[in-house]
N, C-alpha and C. Protein backbone atom coordinates (compact mmCIF):
# COMPACT_ATOMS: atom_id res chain seq x y z
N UNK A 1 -9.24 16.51 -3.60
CA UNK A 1 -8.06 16.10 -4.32
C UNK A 1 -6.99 15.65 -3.33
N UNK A 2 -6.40 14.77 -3.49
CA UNK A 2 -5.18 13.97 -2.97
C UNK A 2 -4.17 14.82 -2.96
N UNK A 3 -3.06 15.06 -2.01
CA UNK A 3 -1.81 15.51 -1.84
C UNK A 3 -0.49 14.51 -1.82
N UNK A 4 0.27 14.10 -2.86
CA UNK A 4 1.21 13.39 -3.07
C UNK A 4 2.34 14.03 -2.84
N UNK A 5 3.37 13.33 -1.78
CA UNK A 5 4.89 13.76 -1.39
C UNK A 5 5.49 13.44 -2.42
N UNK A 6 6.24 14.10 -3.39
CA UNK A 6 7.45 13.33 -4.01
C UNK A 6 8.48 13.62 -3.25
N UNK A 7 9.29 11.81 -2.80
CA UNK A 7 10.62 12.10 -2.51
C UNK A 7 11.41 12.51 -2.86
N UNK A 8 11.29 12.82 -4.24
CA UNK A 8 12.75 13.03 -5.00
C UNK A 8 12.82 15.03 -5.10
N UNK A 9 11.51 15.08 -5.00
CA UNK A 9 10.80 16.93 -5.44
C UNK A 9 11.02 17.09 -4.31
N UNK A 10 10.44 16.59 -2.92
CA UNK A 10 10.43 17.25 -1.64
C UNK A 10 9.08 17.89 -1.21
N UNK A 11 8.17 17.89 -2.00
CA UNK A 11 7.13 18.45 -2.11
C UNK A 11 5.93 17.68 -2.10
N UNK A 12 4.86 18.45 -1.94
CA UNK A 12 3.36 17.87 -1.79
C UNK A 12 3.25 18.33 -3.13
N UNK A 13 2.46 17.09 -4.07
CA UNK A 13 1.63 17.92 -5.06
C UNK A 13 0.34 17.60 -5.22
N UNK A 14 -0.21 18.10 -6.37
CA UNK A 14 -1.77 16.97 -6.83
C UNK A 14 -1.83 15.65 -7.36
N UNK A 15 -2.45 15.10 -6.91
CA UNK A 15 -2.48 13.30 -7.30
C UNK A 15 -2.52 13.38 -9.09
N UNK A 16 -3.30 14.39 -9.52
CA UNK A 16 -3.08 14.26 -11.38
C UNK A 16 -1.86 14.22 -11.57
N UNK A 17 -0.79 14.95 -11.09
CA UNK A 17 0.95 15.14 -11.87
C UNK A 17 1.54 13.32 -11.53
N UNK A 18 0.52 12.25 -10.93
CA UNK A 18 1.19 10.88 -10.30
C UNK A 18 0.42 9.60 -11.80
N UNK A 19 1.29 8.88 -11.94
CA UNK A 19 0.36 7.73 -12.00
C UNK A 19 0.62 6.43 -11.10
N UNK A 20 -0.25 5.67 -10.90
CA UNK A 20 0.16 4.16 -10.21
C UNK A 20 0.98 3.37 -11.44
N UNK A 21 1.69 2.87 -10.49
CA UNK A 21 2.68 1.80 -11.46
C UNK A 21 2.46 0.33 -10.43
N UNK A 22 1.46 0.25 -9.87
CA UNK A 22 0.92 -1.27 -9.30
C UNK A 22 1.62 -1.59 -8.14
N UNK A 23 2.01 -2.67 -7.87
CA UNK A 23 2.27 -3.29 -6.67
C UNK A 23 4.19 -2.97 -6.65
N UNK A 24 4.05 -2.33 -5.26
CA UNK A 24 5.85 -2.07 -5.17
C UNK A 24 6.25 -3.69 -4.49
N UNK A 25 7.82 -4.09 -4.43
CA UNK A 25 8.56 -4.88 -4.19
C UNK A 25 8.12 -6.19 -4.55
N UNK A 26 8.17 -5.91 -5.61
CA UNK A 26 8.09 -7.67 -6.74
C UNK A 26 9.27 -8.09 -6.73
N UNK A 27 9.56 -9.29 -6.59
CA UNK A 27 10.86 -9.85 -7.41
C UNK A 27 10.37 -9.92 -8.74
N UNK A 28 11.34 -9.27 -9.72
CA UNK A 28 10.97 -9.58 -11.20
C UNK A 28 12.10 -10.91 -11.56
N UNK A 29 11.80 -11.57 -12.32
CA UNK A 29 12.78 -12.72 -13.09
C UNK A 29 13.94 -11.96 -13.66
N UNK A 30 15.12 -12.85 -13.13
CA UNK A 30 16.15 -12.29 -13.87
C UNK A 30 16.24 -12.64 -15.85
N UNK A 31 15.79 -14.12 -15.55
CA UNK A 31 15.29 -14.42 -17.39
C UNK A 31 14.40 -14.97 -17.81
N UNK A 32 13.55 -14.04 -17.85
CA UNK A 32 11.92 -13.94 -18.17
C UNK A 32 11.38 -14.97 -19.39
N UNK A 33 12.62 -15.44 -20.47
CA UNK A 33 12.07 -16.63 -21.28
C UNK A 33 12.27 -18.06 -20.81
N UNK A 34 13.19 -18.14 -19.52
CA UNK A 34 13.44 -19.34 -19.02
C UNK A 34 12.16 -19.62 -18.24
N UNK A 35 11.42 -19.05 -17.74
CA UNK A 35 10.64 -19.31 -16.49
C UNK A 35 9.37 -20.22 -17.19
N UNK A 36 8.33 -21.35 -16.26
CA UNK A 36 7.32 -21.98 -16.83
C UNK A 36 6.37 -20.80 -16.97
N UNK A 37 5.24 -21.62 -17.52
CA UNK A 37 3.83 -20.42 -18.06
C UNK A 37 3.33 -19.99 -16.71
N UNK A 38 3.58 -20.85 -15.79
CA UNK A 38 2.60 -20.65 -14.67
C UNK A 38 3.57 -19.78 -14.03
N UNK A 39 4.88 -19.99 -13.85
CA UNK A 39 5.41 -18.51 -13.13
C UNK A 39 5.28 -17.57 -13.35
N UNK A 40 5.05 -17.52 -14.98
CA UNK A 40 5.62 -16.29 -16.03
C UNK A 40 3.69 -15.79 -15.57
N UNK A 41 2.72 -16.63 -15.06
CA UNK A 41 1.61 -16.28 -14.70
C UNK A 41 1.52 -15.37 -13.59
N UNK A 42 2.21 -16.10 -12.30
CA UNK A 42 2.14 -15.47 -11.26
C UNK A 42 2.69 -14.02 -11.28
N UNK A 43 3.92 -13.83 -11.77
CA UNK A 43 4.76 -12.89 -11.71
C UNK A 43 3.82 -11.58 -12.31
N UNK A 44 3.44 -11.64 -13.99
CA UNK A 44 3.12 -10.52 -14.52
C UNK A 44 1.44 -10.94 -14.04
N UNK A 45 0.59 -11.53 -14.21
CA UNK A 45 -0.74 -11.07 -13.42
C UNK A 45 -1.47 -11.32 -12.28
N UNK A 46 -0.74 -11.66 -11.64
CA UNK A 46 -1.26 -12.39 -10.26
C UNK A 46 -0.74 -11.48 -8.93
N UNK A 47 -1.18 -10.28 -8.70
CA UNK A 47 -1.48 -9.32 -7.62
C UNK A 47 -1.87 -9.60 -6.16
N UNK A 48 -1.31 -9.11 -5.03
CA UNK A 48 -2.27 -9.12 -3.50
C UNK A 48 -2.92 -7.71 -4.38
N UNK A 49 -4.10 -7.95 -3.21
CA UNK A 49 -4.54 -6.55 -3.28
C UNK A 49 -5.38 -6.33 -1.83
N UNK A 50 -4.57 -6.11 -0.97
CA UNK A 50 -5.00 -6.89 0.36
C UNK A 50 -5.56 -5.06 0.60
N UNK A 51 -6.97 -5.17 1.64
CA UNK A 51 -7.72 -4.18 2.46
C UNK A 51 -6.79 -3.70 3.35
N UNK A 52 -6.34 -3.35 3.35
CA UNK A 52 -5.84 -1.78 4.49
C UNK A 52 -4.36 -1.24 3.90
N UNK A 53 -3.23 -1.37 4.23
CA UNK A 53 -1.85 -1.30 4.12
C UNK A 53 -1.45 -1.89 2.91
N UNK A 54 -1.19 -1.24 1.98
CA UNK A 54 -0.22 -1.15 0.63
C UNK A 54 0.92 -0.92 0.36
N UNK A 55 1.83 -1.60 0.01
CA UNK A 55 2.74 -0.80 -0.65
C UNK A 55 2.74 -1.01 -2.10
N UNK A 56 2.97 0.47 -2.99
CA UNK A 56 2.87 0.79 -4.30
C UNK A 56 3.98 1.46 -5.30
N UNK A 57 4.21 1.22 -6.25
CA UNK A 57 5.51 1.97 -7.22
C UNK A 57 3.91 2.75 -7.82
N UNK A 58 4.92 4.21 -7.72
CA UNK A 58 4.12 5.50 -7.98
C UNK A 58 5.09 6.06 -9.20
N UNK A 59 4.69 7.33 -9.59
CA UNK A 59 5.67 7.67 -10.87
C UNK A 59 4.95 9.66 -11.21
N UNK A 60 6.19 10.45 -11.06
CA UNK A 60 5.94 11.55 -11.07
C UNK A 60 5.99 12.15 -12.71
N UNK A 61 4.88 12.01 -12.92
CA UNK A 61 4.60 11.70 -14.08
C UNK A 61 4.87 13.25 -14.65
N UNK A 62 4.30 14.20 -14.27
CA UNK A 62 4.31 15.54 -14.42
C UNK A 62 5.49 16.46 -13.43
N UNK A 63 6.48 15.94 -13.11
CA UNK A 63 7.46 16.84 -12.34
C UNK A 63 8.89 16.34 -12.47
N UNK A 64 9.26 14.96 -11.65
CA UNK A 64 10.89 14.56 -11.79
C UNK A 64 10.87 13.41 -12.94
N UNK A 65 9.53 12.83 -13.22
CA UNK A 65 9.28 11.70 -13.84
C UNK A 65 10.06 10.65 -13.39
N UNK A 66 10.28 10.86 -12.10
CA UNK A 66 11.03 9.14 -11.30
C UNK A 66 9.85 8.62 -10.54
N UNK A 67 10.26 7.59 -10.59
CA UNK A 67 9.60 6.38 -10.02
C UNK A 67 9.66 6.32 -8.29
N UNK A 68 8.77 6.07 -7.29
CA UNK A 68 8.86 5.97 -5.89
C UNK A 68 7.91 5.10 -5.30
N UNK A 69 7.96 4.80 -4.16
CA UNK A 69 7.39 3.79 -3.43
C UNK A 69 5.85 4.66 -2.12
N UNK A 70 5.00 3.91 -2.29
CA UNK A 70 4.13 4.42 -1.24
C UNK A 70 3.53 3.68 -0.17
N UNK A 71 3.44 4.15 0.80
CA UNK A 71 2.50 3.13 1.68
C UNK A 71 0.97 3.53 1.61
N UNK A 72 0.03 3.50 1.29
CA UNK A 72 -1.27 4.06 1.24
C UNK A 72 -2.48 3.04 1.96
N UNK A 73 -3.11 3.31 2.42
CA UNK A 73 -4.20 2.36 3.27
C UNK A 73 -5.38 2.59 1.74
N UNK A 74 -5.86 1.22 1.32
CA UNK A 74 -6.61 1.32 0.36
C UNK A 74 -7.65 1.29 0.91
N UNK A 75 -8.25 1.27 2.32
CA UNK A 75 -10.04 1.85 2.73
C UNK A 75 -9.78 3.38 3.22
N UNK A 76 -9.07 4.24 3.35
CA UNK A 76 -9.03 5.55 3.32
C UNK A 76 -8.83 6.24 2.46
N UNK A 77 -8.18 5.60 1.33
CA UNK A 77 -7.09 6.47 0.85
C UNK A 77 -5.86 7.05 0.84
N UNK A 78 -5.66 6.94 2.17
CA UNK A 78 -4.74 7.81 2.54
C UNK A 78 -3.42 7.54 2.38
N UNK A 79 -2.25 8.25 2.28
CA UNK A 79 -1.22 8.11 1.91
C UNK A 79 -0.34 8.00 3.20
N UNK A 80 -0.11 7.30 3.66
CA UNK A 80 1.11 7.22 5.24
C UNK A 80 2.30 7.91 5.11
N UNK A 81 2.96 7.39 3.59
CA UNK A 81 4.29 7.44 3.61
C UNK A 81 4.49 7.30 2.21
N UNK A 82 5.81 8.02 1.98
CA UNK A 82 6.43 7.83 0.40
C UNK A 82 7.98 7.51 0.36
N UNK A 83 8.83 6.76 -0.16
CA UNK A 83 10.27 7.04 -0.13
C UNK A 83 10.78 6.62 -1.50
N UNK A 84 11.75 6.74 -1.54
CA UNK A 84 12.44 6.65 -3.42
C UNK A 84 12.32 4.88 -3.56
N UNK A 85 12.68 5.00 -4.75
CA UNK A 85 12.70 3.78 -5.08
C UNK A 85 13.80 3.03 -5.17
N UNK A 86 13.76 1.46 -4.49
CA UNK A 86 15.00 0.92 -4.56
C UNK A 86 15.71 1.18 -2.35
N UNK A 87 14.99 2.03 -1.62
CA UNK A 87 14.91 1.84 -0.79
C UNK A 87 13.99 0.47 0.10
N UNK A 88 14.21 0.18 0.99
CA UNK A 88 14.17 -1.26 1.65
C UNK A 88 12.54 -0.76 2.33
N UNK A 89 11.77 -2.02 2.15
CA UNK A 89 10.11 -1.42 2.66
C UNK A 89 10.21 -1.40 4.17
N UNK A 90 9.41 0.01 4.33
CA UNK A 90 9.66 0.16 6.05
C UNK A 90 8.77 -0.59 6.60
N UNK A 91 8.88 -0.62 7.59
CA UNK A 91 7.98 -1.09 8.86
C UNK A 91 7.25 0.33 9.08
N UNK A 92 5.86 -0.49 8.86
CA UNK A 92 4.96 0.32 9.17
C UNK A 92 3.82 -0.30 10.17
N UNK A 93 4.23 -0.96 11.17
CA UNK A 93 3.69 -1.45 12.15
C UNK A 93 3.48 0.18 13.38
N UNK A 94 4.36 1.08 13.36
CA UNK A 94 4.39 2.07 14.09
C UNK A 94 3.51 3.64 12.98
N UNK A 95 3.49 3.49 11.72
CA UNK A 95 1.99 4.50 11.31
C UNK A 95 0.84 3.20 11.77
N UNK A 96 0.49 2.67 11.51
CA UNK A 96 -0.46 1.97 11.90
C UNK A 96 -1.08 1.75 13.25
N UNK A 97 -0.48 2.43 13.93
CA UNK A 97 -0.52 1.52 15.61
C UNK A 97 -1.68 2.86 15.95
N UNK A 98 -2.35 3.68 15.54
CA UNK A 98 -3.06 4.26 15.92
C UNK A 98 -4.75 4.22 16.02
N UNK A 99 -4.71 2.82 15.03
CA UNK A 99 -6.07 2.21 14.86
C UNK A 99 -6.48 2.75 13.52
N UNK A 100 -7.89 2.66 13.87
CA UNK A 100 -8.81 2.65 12.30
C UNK A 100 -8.73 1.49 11.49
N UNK A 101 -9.71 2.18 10.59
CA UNK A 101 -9.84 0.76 9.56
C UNK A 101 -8.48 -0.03 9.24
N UNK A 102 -7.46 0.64 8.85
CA UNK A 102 -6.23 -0.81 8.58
C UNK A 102 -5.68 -0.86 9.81
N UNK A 103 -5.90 -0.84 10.30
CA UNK A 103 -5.47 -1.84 11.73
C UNK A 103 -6.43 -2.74 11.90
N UNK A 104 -7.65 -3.25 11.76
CA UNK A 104 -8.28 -4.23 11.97
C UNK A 104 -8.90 -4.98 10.78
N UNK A 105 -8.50 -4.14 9.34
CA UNK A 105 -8.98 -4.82 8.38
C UNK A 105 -8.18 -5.90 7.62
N UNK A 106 -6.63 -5.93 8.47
CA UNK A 106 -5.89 -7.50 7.80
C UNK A 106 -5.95 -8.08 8.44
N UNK A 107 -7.12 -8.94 8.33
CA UNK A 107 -7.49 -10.00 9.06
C UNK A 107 -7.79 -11.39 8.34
N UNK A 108 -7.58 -12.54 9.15
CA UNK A 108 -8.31 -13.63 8.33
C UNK A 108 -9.75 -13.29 7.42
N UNK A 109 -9.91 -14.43 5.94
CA UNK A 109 -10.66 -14.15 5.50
C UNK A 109 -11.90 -14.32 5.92
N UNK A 110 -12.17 -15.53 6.60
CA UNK A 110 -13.65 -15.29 7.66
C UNK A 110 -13.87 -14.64 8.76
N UNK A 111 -12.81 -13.16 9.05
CA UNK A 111 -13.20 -12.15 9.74
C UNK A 111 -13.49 -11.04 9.59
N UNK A 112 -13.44 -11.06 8.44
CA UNK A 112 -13.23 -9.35 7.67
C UNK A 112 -14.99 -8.96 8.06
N UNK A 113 -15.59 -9.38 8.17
CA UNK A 113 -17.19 -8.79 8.04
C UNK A 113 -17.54 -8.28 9.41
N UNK A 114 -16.45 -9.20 10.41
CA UNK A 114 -16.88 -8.87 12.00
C UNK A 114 -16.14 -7.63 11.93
N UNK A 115 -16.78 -6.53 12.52
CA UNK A 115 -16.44 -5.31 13.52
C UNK A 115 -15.17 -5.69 14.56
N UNK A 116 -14.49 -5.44 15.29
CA UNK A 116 -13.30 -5.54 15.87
C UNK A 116 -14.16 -4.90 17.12
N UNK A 117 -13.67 -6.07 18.26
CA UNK A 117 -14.78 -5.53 19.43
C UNK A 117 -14.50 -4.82 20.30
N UNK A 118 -15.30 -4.23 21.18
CA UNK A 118 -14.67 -3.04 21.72
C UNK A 118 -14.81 -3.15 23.45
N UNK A 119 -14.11 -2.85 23.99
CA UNK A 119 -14.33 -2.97 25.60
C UNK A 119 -15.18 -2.25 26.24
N UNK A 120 -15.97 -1.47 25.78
CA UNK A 120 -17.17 -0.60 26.27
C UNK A 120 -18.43 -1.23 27.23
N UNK A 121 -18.61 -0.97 28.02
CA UNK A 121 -19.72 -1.19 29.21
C UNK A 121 -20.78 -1.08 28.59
N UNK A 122 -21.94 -1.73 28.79
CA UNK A 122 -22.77 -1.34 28.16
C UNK A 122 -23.74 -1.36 29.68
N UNK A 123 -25.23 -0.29 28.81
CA UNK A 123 -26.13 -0.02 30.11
C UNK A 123 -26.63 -1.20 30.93
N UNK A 124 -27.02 -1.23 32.18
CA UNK A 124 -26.97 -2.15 33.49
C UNK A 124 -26.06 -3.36 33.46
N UNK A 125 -24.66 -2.96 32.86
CA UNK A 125 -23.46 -3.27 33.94
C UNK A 125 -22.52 -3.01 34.98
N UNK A 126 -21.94 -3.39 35.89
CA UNK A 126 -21.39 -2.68 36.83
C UNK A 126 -19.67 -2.25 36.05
């Protein structure tokens, strides 16, 4: 089971008391009947959903019932970071800098399949 920070609680809880609320820092339309079909496309269904580094609007569904922001790596799982909502998206170039899969998995799309190479010697080299 997952351990979720709420910012607002201060606390770790279980991922059941959370739900996802999709992709954090959208611009939403200020007047949603003015806009063409194709914006009004992009805006409500047209998602990144990019391999490694996320950011997400989360929602404490079972505790403060406010809304917050996450950074989560979607090939681990893992959760980096959480902060309230309506705060400015961090730079997360410094959780990241430690390697693993999202550090080498935002990559161009005809690289994603290559391995990220490694400087290792291999046997009968000097």
């Amino acid at each position: 089971m997952l351990l979720i920070h709420c910012p607002y609680c201060e606390e770790e809880r279980p991922e059941l008391e959370f739900r996802n609320a999709g992709e954090a820092h959208i611009a939403r339309p200020t007047d949603i009947a003015a806009i063409s079909d194709e914006d009004f496309e992009k805006f409500f269904f047209i998602r990144s959903n990019p391999k490694g580094v996320t950011f997400e609007r989360w929602r404490h569904v079972h505790g403060c019932a406010r809304f917050f922001n996450a950074v989560r790596d979607s090939v681990s799982d893992k959760f980096m970071l959480t902060y309230k909502a309506g705060e400015p998206r961090p730079d997360v170039s410094k959780l990241s800098a430690e390697g693993g899969p999202a550090a080498w998995a935002n990559r161009p799309p005809d690289q994603l399949n290559e391995k990220p190479t490694s400087k290792r010697s291999t046997k009968g080299e000097a």
